[in-house]
Structure formats: C-alpha cells, structure tokens
N, C-alpha and C. Protein backbone atom coordinates (compact mmCIF):
# COMPACT_ATOMS: atom_id res chain seq x y z
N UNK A 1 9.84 55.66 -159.50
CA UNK A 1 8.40 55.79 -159.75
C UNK A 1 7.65 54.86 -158.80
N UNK A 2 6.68 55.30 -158.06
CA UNK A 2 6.24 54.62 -157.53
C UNK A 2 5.07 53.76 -157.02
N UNK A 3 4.91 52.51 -156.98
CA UNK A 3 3.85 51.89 -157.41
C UNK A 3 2.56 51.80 -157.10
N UNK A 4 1.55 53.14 -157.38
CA UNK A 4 0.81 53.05 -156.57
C UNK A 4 -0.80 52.34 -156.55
N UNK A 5 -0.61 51.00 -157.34
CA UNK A 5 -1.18 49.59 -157.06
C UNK A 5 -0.86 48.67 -155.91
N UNK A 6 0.31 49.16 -154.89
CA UNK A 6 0.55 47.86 -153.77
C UNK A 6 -0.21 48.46 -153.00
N UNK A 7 -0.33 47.76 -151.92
CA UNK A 7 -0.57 48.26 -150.32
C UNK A 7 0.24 47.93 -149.50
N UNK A 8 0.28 48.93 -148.45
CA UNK A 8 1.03 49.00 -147.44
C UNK A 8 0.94 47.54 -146.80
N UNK A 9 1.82 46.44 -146.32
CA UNK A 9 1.61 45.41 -145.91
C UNK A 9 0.43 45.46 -144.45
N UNK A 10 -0.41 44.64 -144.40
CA UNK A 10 -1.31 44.68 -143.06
C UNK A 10 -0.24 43.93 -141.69
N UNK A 11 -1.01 44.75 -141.06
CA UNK A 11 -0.01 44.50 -139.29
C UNK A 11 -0.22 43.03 -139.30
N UNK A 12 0.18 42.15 -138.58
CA UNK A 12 0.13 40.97 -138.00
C UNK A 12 -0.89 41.13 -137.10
N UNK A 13 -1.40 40.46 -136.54
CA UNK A 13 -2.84 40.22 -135.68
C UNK A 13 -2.10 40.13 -134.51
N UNK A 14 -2.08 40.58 -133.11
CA UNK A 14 -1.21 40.24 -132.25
C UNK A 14 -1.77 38.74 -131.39
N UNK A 15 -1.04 38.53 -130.25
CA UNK A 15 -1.55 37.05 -129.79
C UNK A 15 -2.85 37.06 -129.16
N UNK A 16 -3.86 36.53 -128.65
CA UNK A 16 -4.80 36.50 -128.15
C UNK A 16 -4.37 36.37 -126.58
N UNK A 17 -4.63 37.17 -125.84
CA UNK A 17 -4.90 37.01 -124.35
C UNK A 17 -4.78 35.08 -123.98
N UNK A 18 -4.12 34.84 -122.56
CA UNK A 18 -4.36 33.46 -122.69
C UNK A 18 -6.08 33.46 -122.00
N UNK A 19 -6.37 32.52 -122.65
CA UNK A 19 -7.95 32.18 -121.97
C UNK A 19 -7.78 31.52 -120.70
N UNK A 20 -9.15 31.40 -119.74
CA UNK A 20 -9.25 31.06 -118.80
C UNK A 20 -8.69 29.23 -118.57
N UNK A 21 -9.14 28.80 -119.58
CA UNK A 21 -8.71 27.23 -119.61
C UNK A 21 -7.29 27.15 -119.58
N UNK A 22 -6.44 27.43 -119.98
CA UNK A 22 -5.03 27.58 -120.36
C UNK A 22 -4.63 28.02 -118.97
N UNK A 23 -5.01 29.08 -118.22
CA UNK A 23 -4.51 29.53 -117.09
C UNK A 23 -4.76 28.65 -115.91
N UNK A 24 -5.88 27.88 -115.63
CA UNK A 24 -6.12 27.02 -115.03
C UNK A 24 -5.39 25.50 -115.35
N UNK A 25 -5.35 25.10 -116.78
CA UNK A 25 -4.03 24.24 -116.39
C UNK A 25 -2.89 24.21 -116.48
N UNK A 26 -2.45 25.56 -116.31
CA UNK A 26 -1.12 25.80 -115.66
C UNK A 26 -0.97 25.71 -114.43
N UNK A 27 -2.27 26.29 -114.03
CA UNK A 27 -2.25 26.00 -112.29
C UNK A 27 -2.46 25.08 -111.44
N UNK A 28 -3.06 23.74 -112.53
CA UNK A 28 -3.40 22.76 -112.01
C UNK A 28 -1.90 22.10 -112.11
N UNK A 29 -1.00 21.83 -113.05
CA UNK A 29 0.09 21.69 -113.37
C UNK A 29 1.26 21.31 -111.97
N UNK A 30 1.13 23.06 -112.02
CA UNK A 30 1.83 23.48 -110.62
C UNK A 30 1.49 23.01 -109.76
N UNK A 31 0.46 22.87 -108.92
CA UNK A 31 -0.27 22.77 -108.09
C UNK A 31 0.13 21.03 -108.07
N UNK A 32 -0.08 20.04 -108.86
CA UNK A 32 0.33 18.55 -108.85
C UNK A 32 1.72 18.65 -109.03
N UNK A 33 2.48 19.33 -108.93
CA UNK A 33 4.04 19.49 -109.13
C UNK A 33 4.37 19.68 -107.68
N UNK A 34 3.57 20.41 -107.09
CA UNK A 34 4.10 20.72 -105.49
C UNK A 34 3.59 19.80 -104.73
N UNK A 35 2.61 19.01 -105.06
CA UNK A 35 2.04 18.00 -103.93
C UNK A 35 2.96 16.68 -104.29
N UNK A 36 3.12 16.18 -105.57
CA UNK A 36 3.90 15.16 -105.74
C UNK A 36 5.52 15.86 -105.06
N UNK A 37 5.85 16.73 -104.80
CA UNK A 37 7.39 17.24 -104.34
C UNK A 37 6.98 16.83 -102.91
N UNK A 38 5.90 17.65 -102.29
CA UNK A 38 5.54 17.31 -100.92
C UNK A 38 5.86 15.86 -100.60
N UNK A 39 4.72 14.75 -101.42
CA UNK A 39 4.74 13.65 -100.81
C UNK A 39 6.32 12.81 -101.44
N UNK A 40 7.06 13.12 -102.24
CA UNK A 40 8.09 12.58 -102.65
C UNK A 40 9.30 12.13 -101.91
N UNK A 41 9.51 13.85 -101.46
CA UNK A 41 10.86 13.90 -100.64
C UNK A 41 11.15 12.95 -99.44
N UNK A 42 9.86 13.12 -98.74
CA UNK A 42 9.47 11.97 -97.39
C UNK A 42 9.78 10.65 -98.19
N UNK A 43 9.39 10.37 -99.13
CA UNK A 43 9.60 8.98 -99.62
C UNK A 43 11.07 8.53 -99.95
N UNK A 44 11.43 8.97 -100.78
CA UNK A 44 12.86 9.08 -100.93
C UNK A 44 13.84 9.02 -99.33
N UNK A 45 13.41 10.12 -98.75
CA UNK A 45 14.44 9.93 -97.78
C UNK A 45 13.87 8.56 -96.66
N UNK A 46 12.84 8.10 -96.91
CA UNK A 46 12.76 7.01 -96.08
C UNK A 46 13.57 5.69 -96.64
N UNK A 47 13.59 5.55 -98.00
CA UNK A 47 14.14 4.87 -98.69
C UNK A 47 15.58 5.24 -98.43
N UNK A 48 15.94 6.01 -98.98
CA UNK A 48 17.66 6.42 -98.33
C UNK A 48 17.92 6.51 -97.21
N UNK A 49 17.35 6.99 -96.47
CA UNK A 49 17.56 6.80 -95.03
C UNK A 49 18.92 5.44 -94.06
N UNK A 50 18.51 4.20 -94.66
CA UNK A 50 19.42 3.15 -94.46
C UNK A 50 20.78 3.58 -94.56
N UNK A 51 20.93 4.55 -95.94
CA UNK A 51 22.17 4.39 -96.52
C UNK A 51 22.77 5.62 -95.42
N UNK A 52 22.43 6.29 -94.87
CA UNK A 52 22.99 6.93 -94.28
C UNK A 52 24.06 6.41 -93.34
N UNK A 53 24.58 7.09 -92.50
CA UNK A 53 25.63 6.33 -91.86
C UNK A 53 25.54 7.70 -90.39
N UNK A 54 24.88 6.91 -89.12
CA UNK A 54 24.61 8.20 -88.19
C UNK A 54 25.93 7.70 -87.10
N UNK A 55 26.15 8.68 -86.56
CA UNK A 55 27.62 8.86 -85.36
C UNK A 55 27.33 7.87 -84.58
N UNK A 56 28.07 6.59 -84.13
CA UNK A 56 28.20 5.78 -82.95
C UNK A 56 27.79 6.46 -81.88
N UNK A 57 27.52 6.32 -81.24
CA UNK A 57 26.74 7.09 -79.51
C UNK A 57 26.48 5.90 -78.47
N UNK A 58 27.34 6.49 -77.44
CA UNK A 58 27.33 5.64 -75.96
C UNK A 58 26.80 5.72 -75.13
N UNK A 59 26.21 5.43 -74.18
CA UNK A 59 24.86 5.27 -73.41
C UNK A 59 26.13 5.15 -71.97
N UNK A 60 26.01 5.72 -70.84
CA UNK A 60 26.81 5.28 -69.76
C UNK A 60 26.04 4.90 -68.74
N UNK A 61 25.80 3.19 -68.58
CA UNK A 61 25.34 2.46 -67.26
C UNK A 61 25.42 2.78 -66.01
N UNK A 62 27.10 2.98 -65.82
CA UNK A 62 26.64 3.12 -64.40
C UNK A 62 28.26 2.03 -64.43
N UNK A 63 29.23 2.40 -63.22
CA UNK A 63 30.04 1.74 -62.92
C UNK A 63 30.02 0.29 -62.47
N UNK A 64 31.31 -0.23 -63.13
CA UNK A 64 31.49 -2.11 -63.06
C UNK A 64 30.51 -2.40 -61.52
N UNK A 65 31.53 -1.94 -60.92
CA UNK A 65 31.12 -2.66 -59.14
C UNK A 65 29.78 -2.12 -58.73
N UNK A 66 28.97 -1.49 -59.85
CA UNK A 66 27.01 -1.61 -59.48
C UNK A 66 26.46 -2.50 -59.11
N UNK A 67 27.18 -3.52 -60.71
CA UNK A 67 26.44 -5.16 -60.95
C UNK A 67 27.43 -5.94 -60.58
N UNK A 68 26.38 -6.82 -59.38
CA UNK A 68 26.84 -7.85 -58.75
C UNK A 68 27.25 -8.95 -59.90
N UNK A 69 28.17 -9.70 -59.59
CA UNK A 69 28.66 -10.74 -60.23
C UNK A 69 27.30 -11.57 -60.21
N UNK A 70 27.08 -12.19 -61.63
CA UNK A 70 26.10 -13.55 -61.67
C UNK A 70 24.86 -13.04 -61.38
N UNK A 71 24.46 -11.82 -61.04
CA UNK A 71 22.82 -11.04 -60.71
C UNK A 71 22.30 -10.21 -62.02
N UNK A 72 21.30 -10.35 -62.25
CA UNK A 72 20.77 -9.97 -63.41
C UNK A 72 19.73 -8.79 -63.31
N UNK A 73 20.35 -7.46 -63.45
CA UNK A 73 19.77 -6.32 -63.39
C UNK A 73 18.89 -5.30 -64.23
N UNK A 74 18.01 -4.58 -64.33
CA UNK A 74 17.51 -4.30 -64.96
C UNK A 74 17.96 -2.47 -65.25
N UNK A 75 18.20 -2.15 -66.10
CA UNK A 75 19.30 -0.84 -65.72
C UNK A 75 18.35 0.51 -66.93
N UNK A 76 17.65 1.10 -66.17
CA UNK A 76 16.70 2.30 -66.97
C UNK A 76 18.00 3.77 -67.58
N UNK A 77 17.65 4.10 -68.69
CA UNK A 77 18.55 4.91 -69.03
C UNK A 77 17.74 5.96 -70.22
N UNK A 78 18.49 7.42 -70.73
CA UNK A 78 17.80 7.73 -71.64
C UNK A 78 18.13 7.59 -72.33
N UNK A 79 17.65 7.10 -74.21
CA UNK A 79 17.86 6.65 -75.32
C UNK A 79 18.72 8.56 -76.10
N UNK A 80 19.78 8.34 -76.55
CA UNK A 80 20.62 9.85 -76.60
C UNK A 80 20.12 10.10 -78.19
N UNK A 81 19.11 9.42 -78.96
CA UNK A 81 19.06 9.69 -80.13
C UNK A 81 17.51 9.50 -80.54
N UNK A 82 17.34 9.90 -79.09
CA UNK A 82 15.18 10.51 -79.03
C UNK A 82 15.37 12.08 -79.84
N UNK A 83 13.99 11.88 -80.02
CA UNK A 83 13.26 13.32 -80.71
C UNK A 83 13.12 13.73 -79.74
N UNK A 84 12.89 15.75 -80.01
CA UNK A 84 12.02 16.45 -78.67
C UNK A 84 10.73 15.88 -78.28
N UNK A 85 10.13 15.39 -79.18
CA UNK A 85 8.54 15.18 -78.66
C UNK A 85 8.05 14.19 -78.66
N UNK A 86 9.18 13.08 -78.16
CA UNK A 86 9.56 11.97 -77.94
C UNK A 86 8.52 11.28 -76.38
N UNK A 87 9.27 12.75 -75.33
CA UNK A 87 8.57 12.61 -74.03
C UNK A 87 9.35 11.50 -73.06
N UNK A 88 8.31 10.50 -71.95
CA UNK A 88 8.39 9.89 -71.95
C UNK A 88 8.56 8.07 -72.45
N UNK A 89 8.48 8.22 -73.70
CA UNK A 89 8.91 7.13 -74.83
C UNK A 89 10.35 7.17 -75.04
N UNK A 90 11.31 7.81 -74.70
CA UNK A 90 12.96 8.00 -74.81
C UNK A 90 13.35 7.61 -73.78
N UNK A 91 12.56 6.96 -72.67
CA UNK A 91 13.20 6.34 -71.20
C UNK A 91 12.99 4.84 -72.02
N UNK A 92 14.60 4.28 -71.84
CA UNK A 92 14.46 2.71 -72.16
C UNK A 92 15.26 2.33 -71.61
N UNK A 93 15.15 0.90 -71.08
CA UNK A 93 15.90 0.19 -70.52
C UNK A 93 16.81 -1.27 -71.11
N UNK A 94 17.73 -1.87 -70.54
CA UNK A 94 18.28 -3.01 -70.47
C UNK A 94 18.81 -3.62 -69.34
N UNK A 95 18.76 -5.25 -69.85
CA UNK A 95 19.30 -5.86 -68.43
C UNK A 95 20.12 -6.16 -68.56
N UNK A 96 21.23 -6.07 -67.42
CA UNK A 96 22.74 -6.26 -67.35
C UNK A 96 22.95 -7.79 -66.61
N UNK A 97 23.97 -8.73 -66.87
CA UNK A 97 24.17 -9.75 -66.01
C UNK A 97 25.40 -9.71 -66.20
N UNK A 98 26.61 -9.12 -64.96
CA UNK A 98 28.07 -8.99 -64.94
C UNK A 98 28.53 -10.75 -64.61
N UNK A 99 29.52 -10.93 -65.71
CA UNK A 99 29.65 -12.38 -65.51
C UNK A 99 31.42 -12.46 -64.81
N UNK A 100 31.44 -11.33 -64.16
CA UNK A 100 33.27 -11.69 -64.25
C UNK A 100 34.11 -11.19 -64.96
N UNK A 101 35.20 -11.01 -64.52
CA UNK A 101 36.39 -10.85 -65.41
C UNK A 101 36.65 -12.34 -65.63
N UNK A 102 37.41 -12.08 -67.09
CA UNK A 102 37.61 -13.53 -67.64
C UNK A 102 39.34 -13.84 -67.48
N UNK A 103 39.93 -14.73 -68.37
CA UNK A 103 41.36 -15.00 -67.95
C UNK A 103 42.52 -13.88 -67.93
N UNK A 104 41.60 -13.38 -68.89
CA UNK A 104 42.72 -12.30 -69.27
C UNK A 104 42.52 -10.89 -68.47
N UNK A 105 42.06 -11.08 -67.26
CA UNK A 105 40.92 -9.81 -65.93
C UNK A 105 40.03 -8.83 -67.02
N UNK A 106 39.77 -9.60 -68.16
CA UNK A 106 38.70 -7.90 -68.73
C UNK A 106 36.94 -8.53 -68.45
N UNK A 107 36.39 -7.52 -68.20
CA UNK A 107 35.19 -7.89 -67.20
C UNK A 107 34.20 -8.12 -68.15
N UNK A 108 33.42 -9.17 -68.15
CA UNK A 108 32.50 -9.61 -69.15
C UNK A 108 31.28 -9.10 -68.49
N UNK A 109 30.26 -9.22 -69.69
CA UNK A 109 28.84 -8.80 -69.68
C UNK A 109 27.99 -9.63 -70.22
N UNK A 110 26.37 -9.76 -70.19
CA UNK A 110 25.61 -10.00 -71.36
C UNK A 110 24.62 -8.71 -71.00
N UNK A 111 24.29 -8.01 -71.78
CA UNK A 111 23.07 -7.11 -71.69
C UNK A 111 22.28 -6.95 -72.97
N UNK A 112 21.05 -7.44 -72.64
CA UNK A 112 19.69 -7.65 -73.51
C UNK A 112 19.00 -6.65 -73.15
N UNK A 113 18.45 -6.76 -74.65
CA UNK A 113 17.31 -5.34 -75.03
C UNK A 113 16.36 -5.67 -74.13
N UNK A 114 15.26 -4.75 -73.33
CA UNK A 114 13.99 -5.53 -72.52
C UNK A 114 13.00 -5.79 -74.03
N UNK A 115 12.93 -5.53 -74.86
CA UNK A 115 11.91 -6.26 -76.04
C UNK A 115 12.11 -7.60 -76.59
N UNK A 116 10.95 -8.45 -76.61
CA UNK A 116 10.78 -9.32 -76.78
C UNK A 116 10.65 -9.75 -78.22
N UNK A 117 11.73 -10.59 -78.60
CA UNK A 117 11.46 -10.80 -79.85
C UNK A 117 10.51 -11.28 -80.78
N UNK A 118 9.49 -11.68 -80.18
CA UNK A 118 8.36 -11.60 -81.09
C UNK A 118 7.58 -10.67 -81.51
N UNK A 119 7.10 -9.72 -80.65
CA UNK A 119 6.36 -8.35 -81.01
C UNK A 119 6.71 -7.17 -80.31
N UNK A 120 7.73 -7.66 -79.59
CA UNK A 120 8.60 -6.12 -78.75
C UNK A 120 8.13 -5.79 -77.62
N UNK A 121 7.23 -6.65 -76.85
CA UNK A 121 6.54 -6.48 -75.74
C UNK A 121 7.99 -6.30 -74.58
N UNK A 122 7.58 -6.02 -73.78
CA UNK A 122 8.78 -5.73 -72.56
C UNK A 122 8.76 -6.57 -71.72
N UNK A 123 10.16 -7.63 -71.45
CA UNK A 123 9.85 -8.80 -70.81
C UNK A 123 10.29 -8.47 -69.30
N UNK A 124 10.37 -9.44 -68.22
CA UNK A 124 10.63 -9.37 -66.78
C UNK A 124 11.48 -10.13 -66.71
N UNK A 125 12.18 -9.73 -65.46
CA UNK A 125 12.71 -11.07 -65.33
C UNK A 125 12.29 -11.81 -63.98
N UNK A 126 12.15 -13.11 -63.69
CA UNK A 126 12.28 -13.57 -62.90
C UNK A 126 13.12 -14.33 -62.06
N UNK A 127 13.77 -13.51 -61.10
CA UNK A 127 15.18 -14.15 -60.25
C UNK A 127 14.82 -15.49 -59.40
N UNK A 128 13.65 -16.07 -59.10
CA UNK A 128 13.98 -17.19 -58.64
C UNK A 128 13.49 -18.28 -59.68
N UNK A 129 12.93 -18.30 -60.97
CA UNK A 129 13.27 -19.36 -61.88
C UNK A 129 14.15 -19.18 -62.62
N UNK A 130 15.17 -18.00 -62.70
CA UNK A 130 16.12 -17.77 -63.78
C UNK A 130 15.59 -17.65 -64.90
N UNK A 131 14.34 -17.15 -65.14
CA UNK A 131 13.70 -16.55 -66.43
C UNK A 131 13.65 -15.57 -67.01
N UNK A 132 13.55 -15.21 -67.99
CA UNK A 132 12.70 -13.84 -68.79
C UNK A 132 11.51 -14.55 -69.37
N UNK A 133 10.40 -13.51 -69.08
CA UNK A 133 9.05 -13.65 -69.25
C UNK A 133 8.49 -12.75 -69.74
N UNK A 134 7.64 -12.83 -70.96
CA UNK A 134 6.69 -12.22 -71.41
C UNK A 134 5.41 -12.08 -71.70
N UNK A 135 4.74 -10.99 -70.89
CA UNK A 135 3.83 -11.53 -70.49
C UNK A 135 2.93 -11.23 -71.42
N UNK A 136 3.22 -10.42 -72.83
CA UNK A 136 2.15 -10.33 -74.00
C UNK A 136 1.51 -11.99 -74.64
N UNK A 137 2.45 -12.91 -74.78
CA UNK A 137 2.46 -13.57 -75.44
C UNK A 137 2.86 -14.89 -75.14
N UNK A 138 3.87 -15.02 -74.09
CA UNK A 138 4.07 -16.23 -73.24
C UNK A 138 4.88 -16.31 -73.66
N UNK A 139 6.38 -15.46 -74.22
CA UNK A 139 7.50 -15.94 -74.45
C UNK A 139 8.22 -16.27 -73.39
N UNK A 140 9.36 -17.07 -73.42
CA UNK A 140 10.08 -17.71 -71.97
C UNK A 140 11.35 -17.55 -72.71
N UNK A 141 12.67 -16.62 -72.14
CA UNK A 141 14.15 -16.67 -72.60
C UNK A 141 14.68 -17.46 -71.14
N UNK A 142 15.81 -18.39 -71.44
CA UNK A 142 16.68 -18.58 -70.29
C UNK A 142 17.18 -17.43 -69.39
N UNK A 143 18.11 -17.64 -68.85
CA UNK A 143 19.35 -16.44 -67.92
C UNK A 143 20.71 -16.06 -69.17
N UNK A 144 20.48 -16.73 -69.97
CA UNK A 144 21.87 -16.54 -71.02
C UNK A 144 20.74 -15.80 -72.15
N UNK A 145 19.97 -15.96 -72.48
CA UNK A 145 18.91 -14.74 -73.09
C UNK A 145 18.14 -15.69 -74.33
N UNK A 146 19.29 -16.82 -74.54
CA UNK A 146 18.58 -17.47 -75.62
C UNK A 146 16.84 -18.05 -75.09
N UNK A 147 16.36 -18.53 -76.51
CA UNK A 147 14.61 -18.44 -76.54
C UNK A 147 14.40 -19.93 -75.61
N UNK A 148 13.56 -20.28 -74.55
CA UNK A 148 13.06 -21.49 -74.16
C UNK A 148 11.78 -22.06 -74.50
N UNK A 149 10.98 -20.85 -75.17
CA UNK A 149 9.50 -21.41 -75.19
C UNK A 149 8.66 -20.13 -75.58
N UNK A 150 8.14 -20.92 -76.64
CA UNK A 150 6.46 -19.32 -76.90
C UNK A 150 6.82 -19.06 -78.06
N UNK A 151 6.13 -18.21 -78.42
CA UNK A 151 6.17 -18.00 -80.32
C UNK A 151 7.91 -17.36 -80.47
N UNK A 152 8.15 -16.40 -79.62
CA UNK A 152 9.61 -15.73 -79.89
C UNK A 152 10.79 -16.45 -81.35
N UNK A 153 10.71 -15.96 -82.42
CA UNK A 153 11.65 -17.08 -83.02
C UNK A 153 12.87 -17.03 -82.78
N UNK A 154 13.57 -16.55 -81.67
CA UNK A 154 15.06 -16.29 -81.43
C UNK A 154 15.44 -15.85 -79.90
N UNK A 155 15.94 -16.13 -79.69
CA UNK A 155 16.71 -15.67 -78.12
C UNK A 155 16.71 -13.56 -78.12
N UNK A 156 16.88 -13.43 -76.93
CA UNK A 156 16.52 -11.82 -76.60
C UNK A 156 18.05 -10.85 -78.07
N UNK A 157 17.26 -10.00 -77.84
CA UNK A 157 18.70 -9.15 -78.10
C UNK A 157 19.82 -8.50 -77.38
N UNK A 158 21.02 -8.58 -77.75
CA UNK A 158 21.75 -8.55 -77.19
C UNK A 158 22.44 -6.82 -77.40
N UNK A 159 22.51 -6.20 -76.57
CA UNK A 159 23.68 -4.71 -77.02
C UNK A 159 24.97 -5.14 -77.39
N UNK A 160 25.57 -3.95 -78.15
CA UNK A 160 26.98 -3.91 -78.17
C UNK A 160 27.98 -3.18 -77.27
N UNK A 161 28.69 -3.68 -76.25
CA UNK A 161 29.06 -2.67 -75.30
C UNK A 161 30.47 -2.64 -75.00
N UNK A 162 30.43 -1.95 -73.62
CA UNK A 162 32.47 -1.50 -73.75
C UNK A 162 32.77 -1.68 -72.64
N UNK A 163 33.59 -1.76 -71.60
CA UNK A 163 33.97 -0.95 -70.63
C UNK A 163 35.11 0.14 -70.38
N UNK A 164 34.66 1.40 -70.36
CA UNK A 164 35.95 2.41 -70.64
C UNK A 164 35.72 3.25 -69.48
N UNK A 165 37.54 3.21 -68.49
CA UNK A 165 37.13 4.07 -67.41
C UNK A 165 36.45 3.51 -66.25
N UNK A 166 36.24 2.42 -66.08
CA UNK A 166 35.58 1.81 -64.83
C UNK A 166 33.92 1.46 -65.63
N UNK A 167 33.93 2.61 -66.15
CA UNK A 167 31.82 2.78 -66.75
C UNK A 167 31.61 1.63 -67.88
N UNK A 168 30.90 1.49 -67.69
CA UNK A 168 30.19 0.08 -68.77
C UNK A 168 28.85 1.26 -69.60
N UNK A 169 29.50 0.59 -70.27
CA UNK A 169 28.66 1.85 -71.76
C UNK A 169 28.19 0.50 -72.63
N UNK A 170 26.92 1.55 -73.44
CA UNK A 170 26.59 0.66 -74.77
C UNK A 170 25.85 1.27 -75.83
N UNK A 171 26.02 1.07 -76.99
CA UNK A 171 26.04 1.76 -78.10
C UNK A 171 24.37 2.40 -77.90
N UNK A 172 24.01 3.62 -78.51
CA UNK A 172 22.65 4.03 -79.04
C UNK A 172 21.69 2.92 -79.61
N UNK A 173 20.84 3.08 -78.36
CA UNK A 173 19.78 1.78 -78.73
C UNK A 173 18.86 2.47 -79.73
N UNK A 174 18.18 1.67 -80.16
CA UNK A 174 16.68 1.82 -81.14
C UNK A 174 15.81 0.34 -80.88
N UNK A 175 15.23 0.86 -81.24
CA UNK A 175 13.87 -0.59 -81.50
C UNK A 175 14.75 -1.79 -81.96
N UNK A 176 14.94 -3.06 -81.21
CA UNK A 176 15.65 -4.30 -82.57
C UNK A 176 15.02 -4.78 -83.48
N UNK A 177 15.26 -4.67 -84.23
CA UNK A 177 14.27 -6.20 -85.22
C UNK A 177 15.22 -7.36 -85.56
N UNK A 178 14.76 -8.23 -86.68
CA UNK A 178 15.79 -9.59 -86.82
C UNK A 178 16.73 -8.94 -87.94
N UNK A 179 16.49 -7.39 -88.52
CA UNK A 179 17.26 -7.11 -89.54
C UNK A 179 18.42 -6.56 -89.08
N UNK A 180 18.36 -6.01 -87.35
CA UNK A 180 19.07 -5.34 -87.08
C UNK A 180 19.15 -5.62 -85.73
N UNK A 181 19.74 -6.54 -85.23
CA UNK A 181 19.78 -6.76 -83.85
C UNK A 181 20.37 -6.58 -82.66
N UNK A 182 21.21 -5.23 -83.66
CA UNK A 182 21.98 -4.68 -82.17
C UNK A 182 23.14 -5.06 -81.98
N UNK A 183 23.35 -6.45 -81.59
CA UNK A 183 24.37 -6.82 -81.93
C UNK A 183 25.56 -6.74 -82.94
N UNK A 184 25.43 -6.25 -83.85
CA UNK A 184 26.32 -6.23 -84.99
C UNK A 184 27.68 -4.68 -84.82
N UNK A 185 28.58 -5.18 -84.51
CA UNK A 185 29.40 -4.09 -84.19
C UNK A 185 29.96 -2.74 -85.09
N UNK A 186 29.89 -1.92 -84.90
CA UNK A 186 29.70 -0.79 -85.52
C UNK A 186 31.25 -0.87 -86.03
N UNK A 187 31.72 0.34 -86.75
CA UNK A 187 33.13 0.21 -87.51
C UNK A 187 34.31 0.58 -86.26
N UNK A 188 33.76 1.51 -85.50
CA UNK A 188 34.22 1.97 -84.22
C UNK A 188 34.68 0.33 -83.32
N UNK A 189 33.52 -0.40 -83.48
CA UNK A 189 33.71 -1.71 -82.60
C UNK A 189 34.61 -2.63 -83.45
N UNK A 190 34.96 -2.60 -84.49
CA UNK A 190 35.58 -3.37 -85.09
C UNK A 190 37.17 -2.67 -85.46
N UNK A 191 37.36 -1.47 -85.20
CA UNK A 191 38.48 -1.03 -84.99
C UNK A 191 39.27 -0.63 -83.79
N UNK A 192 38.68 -1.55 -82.69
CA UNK A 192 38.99 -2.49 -81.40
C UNK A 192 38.50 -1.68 -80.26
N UNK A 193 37.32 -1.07 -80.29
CA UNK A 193 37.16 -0.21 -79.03
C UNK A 193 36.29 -0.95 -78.11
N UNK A 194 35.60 -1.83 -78.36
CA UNK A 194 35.23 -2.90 -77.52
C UNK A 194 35.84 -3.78 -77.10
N UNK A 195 36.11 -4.13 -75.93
CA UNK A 195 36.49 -5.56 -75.67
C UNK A 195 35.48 -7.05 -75.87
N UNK A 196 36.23 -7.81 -75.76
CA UNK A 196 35.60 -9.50 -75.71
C UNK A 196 34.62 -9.65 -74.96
N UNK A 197 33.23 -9.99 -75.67
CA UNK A 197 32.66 -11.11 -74.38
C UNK A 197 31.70 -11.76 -75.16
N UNK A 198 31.31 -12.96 -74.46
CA UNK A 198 30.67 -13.92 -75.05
C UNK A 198 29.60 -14.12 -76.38
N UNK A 199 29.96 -14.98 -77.02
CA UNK A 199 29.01 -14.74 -78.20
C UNK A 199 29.68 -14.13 -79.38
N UNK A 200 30.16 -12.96 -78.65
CA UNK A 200 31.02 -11.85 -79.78
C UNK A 200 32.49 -12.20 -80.56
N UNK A 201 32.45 -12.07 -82.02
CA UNK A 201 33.72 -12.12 -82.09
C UNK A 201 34.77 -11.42 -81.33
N UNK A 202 35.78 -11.01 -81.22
CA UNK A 202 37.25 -10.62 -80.50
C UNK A 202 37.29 -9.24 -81.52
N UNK A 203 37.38 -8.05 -80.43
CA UNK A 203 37.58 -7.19 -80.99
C UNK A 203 39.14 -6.48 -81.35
C-alpha cells in the first residue's frame, strides 16, 4: 500500500559555478608559484654550485726552451672554460719565470696570475727593478711574487702547473680570490701528475 503522504525526495541543489574571485586566486597562486620557481632555481644552484666538482683542464704554454732561464715572461693564452659570449674577456694571461731544472733535472717554474691581489687589477712587470707593479692602487710584488708594498694583503697568485711532453701546462684559470687561490692542487695533482716546485708540497 502505498504512502501517498511522502514526497518524492527533492534533488540536491547542484554546485555553484566558481565565481570570479576564486578563479583569480587560483591564478594569482600559480602565477607566484612560477615566479618564486623562476627566481629559486638560480638561487639554489648558485649556492650549490661550490659543491659541484668540474673536470681538471690544462691550458698549454708553450714549450720549456721558450722561457729563458731566470727571465720573467708574460705568456697570453685562452681561458678553456669561457662562455660563448664571453668575447674578448676569455683572453688571459700569466707570467712565467723558468727557474731551472733542480737536482733531480725536473724543470722548475713560478707562474702568477696577472691579478693583483687586492682588487684584481692587472699588474706589470718591471725587468729592470725586478718588480710587479700595480698601477690601480700602488701595489709592489717582488720577482718571487710575494707582496713588498701597497694595500695588497698577500703576495701574487700562484698557478698549479706540470710539465708533460716538453709543454709546460697549467690548470683552468678563473678569477683568484683569498678563498681560492689557485694554488691548491686538484685531486689529479695530488695523485702525482704534477711535479715539484717551489712553495709546493711534493707531488
């Protein structure tokens, strides 16, 4: 029998359209989701960046018997770990001073960055006072590279280098600073591919 006091249950009301406000901050949402990604990633990888670990790379000078024994040369080369649009800014140089083979006949070096350790200015040298000079600032290095005078707080920088094959090579330069001075031998240099010379521990 059937009850005909109920009613048929009423439909549910369906959802309302989203409104204009709602759609706009979704899009604003998004929209600060992609700019914080934009400016993020750059950040991050500048920060990680250190941790990376990039391929040893050799620079080739120019054969032993170039540099005169005891003469202090200035030797232009291209930097092998420039950008394309780098240009002329990827031509850099260093100065070489061949000191000899030592007791054991392996041929020594000193070769300094041309930047000056105080603000990176590009120093000269001068062959009849036995100087390096800078002329941003009035720094003065000896002929052995250490500092003589002027704000500079440290003697020049020094490369890390080789001789393999007659050719005198030296590692992928960059800018020095005091955090990173070049000097410090790569894992390659410490698993004896450099030889000895002054200053340097024994490879």
């Amino acid at each position: 029998m059937s009850d005909f006091g109920s009613q048929p249950p009423a439909p549910e009301p369906s959802a309302p359209p989203p409104e204009r406000r709602t759609f706009l901050r979704w899009l604003t949402t998004g929209v600060c989701g992609l700019a914080a990604t934009a400016v993020g990633v750059p950040v991050v990888g500048y920060f990680l960046g250190p941790l990376r670990k990039r391929p040893v790379e050799w620079v080739g000078l120019g054969p032993v018997g170039r540099f005169p024994v005891n003469e202090t040369r200035r030797q232009e080369f291209v930097n092998p770990i420039r950008q394309p649009w780098d240009g002329a800014a990827a031509n850099t140089a260093c100065f070489v001073r061949y000191l000899g083979p030592d007791a054991q006949g392996q041929d020594q070096f000193w070769v300094f960055a041309v930047n000056c350790t105080h603000l990176g200015c590009p120093v000269s040298w001068a062959p009849q006072a036995g100087l390096f000079l800078c002329p941003c600032h009035g720094g003065v290095y000896y002929e052995n590279g250490d500092r003589a005078s002027g704000p500079p707080p440290r003697g020049l920088y020094r490369y890390v280098w080789r001789v393999r094959d007659g050719q005198l090579e030296v590692q992928a330069p960059h800018m020095p600073t005091l955090q990173d001075t070049l000097d410090q031998p790569s894992e390659l240099v410490q698993l004896g591919i450099r030889t000895r010379r002054p200053g340097c521990d024994s490879a």
